[in-house]
Protein backbone atom coordinates (compact mmCIF):
# COMPACT_ATOMS: atom_id res chain seq x y z
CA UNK A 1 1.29 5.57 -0.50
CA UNK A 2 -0.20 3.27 -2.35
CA UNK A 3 -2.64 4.09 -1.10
CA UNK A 4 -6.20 1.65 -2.21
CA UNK A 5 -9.26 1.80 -4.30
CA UNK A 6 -12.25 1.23 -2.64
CA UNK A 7 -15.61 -0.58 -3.80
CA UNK A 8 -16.73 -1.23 -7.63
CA UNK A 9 -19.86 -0.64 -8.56
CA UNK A 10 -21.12 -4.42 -8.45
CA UNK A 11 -19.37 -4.90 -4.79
CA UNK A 12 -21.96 -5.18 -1.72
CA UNK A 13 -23.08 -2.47 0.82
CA UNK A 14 -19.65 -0.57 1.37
CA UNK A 15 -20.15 -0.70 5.62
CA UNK A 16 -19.10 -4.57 5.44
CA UNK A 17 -16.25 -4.37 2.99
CA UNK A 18 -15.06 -1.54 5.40
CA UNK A 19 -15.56 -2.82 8.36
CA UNK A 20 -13.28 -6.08 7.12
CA UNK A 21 -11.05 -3.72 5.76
CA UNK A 22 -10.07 -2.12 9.05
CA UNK A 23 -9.87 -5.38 10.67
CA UNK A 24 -7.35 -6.89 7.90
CA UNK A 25 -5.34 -4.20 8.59
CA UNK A 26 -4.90 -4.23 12.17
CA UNK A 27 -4.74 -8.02 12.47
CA UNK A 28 -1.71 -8.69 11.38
CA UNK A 29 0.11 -5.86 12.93
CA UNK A 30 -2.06 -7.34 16.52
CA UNK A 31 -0.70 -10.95 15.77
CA UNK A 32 2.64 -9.97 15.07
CA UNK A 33 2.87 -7.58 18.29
CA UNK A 34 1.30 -10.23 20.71
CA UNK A 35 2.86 -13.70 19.62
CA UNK A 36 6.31 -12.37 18.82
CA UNK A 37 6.36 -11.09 22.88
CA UNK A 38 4.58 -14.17 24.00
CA UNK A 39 5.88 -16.60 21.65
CA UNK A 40 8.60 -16.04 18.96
CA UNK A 41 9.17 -14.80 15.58
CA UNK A 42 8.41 -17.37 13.45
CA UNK A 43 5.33 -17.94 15.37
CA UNK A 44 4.63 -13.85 14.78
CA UNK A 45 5.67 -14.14 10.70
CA UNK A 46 3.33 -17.21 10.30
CA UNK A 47 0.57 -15.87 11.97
CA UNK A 48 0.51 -11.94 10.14
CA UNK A 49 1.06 -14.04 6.61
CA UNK A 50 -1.50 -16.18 6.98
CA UNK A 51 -3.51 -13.32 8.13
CA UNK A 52 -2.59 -11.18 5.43
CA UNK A 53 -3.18 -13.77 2.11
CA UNK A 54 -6.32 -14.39 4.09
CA UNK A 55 -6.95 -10.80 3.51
CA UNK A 56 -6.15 -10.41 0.27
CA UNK A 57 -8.33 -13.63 -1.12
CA UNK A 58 -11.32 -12.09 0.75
CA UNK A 59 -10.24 -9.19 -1.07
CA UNK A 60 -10.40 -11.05 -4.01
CA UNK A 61 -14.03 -12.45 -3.20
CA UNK A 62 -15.58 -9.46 -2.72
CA UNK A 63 -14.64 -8.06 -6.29
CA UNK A 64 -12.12 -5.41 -4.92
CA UNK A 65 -9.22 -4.40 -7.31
CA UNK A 66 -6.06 -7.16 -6.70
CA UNK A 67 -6.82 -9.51 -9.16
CA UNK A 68 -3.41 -10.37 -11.51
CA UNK A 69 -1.69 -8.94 -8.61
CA UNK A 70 -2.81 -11.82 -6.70
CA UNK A 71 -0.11 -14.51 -7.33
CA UNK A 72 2.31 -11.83 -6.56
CA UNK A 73 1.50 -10.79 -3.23
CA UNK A 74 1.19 -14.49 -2.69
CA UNK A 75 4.62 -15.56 -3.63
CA UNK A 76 6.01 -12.34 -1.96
CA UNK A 77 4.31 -12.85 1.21
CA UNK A 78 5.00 -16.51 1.51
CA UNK A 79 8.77 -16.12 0.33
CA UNK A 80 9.31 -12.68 2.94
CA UNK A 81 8.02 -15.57 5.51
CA UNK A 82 10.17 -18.57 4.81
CA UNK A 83 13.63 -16.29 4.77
CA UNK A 84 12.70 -15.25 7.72
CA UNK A 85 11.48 -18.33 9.69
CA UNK A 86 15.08 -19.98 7.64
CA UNK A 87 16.81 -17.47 9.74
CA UNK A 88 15.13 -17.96 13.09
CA UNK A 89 16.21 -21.45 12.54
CA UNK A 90 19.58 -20.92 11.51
CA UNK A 91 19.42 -22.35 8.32
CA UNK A 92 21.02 -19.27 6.52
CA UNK A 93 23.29 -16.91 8.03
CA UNK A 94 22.77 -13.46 6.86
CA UNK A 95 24.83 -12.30 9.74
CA UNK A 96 21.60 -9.97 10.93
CA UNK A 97 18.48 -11.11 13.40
CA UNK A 98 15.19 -12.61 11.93
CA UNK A 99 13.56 -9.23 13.14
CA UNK A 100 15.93 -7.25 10.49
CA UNK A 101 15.62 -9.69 7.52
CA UNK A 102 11.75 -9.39 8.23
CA UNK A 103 11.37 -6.02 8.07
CA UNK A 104 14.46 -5.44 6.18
CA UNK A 105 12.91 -7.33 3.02
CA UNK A 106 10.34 -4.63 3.58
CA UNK A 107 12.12 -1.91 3.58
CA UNK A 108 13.91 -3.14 0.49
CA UNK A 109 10.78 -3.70 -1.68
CA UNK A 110 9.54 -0.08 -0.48
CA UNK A 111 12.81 1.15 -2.32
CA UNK A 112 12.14 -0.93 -5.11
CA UNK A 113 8.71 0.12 -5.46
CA UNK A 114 9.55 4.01 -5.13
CA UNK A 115 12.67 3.37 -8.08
CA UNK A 116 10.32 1.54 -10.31
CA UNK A 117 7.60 4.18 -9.50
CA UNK A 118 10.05 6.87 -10.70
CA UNK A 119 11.43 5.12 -13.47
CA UNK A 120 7.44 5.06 -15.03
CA UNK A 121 8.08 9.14 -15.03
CA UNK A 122 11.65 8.71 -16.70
CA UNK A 123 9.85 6.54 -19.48
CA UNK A 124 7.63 9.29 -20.08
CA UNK A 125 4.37 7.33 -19.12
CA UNK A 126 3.95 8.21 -15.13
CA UNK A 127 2.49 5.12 -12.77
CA UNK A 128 -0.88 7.53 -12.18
CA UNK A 129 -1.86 8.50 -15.71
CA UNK A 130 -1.97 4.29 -16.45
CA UNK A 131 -3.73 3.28 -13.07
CA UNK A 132 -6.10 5.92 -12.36
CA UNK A 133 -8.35 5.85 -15.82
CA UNK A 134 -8.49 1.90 -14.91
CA UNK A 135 -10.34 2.55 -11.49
CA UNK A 136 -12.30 5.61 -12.21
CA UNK A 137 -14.45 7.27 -15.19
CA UNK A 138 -12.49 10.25 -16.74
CA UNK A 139 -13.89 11.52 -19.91
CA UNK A 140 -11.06 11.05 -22.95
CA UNK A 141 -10.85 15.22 -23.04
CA UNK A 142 -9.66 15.08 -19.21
CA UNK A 143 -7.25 12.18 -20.07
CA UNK A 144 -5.96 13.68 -22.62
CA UNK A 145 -5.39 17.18 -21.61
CA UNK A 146 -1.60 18.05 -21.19
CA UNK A 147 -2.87 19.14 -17.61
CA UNK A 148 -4.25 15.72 -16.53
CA UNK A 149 -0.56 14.80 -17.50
CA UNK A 150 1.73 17.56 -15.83
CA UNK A 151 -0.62 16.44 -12.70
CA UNK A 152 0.05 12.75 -13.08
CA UNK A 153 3.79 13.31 -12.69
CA UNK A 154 3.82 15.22 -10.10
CA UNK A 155 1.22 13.21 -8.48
CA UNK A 156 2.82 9.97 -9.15
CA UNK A 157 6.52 12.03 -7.47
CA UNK A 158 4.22 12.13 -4.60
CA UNK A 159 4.46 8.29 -4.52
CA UNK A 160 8.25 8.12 -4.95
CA UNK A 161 8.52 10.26 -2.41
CA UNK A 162 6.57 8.74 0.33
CA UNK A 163 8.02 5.31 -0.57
CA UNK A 164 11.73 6.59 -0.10
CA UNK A 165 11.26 8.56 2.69
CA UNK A 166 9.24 6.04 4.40
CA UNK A 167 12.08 3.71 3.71
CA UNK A 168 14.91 5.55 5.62
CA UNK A 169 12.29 6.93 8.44
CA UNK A 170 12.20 2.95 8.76
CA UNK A 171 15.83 2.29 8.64
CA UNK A 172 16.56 5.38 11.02
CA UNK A 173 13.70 3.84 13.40
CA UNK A 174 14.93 -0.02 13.73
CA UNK A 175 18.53 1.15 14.03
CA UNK A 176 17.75 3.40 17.04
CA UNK A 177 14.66 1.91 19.18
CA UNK A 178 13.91 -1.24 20.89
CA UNK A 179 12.23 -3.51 18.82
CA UNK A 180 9.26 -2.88 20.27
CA UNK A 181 9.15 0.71 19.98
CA UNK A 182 10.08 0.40 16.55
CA UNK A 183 6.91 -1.97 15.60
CA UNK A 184 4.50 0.49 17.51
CA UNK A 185 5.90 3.63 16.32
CA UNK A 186 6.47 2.44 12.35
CA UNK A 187 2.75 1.27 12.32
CA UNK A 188 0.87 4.18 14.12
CA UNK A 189 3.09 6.38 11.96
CA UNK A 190 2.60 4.88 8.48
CA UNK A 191 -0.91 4.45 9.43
CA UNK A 192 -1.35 8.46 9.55
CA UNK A 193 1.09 9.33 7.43
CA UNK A 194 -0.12 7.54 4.38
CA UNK A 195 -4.17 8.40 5.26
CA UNK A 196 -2.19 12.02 5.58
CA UNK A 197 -0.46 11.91 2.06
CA UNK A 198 -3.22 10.16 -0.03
CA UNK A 199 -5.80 12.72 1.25
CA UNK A 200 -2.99 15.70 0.60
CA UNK A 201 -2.76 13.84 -2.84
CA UNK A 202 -6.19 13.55 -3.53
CA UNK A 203 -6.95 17.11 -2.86
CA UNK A 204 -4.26 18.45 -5.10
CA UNK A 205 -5.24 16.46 -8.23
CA UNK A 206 -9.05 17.60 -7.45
CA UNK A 207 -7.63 21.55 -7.47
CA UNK A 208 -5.35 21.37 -10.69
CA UNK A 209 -8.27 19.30 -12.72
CA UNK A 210 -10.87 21.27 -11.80
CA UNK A 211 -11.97 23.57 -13.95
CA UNK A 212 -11.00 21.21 -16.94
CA UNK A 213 -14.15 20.73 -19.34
CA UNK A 214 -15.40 17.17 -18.23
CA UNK A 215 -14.21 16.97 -15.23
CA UNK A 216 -17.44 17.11 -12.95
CA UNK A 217 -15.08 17.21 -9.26
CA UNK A 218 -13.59 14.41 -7.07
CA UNK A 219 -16.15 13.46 -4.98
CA UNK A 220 -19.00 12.86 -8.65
CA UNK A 221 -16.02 10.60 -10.22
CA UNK A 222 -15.83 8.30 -7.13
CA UNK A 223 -19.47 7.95 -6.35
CA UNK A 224 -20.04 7.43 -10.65
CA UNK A 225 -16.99 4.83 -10.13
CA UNK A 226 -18.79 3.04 -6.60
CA UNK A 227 -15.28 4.12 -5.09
CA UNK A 228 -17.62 5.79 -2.25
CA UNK A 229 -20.91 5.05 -0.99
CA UNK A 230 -23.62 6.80 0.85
């Protein structure tokens, strides 16, 4: 539920941005779906990576938030790919299909994201409470009221949440579908259950800040950030 910021204030008209947005989400799932039935897998992982770092430069370009993350997503990206084509060819033997390492190395980073994600709470300095302030304007009274904090935790639970249960919905899926099934129904289903979650999420922070002096609403701080655009 990582959900994803939107535009900055210096980014163009928000209708292009969007529009590419939508498209460099669906493309990859598209490639994947069509060449691994037509072709193979390693024809399927090459063309959804390429796909997707093309996505995230453009990203880049047009000033949306990725930056230091960047080389990251890169390297993870590039590496899921190579495991997986090294498996196709039977270079390693994991003793699984390419399909499972694929998505497998997904499902494994989801889990790693949603323990890392909790651990931020444990520490006593919750994932939210650091990232939000960095995309959006919140005066230092919100920030630092212990309410803004309580709601960061639980917020950023939210997140922990969705990551693990997403994880074993995942597992559950692969394990008892056709492949294909599995691809369809684990896209379409992320798809609306992360726009689901974020908006759920979203509308609870708005209803347990509001009311807290200097804190003008949800819809104000996103169009004073450029996160929305009319």
């Amino acid at each position: 539920m990582t959900a994803e910021p939107g535009t900055p204030p210096d980014a163009p008209e928000a209708t292009a941005p969007l529009k590419g947005g939508t498209l460099d989400q669906l493309m990859p799932v598209a490639l994947f779906f069509v060449l691994f039935n037509l072709v193979n897998i390693e024809a399927a992982v090459v063309a959804a990576t390429a796909w997707s770092l093309k996505a995230a430069y453009a990203r880049r370009r047009r000033g949306l938030p990725i930056g230091a993350w960047l080389p990251a997503i890169t390297a993870y990206l590039v590496a899921r790919a190579a495991v997986t084509i090294a498996v196709q060819r039977d270079l390693v033997d994991f003793g699984v299909s390419p399909e499972a390492v694929y998505f497998g190395i997904g499902i494994a980073t989801k889990i790693l994201i949603g323990a890392a994600v909790a651990g931020t709470i444990v520490a006593g300095r919750p994932l939210l409470k650091w990232l939000i302030p960095r995309f959006v304007h919140l005066d230092d009274a919100v920030r630092e009221h212990r309410v803004f904090h309580d709601t960061m935790v639980t917020a950023t639970w939210m997140i922990v949440v969705y990551e693990l249960a997403s994880s074993v919905w995942d597992i559950w899926l692969f394990n008892n579908s056709g492949f294909n099934v599995f691809f369809l129904t684990r896209s379409l289903a992320n798809f609306v259950v992360s726009f689901i979650a974020i908006t759920l999420g979203l509308m609870y922070v708005d209803r347990r800040l509001t009311g807290l002096d200097g804190y003008p609403g949800l819809v104000e701080v996103l169009e004073s950030s450029g996160r929305l655009r009319s």
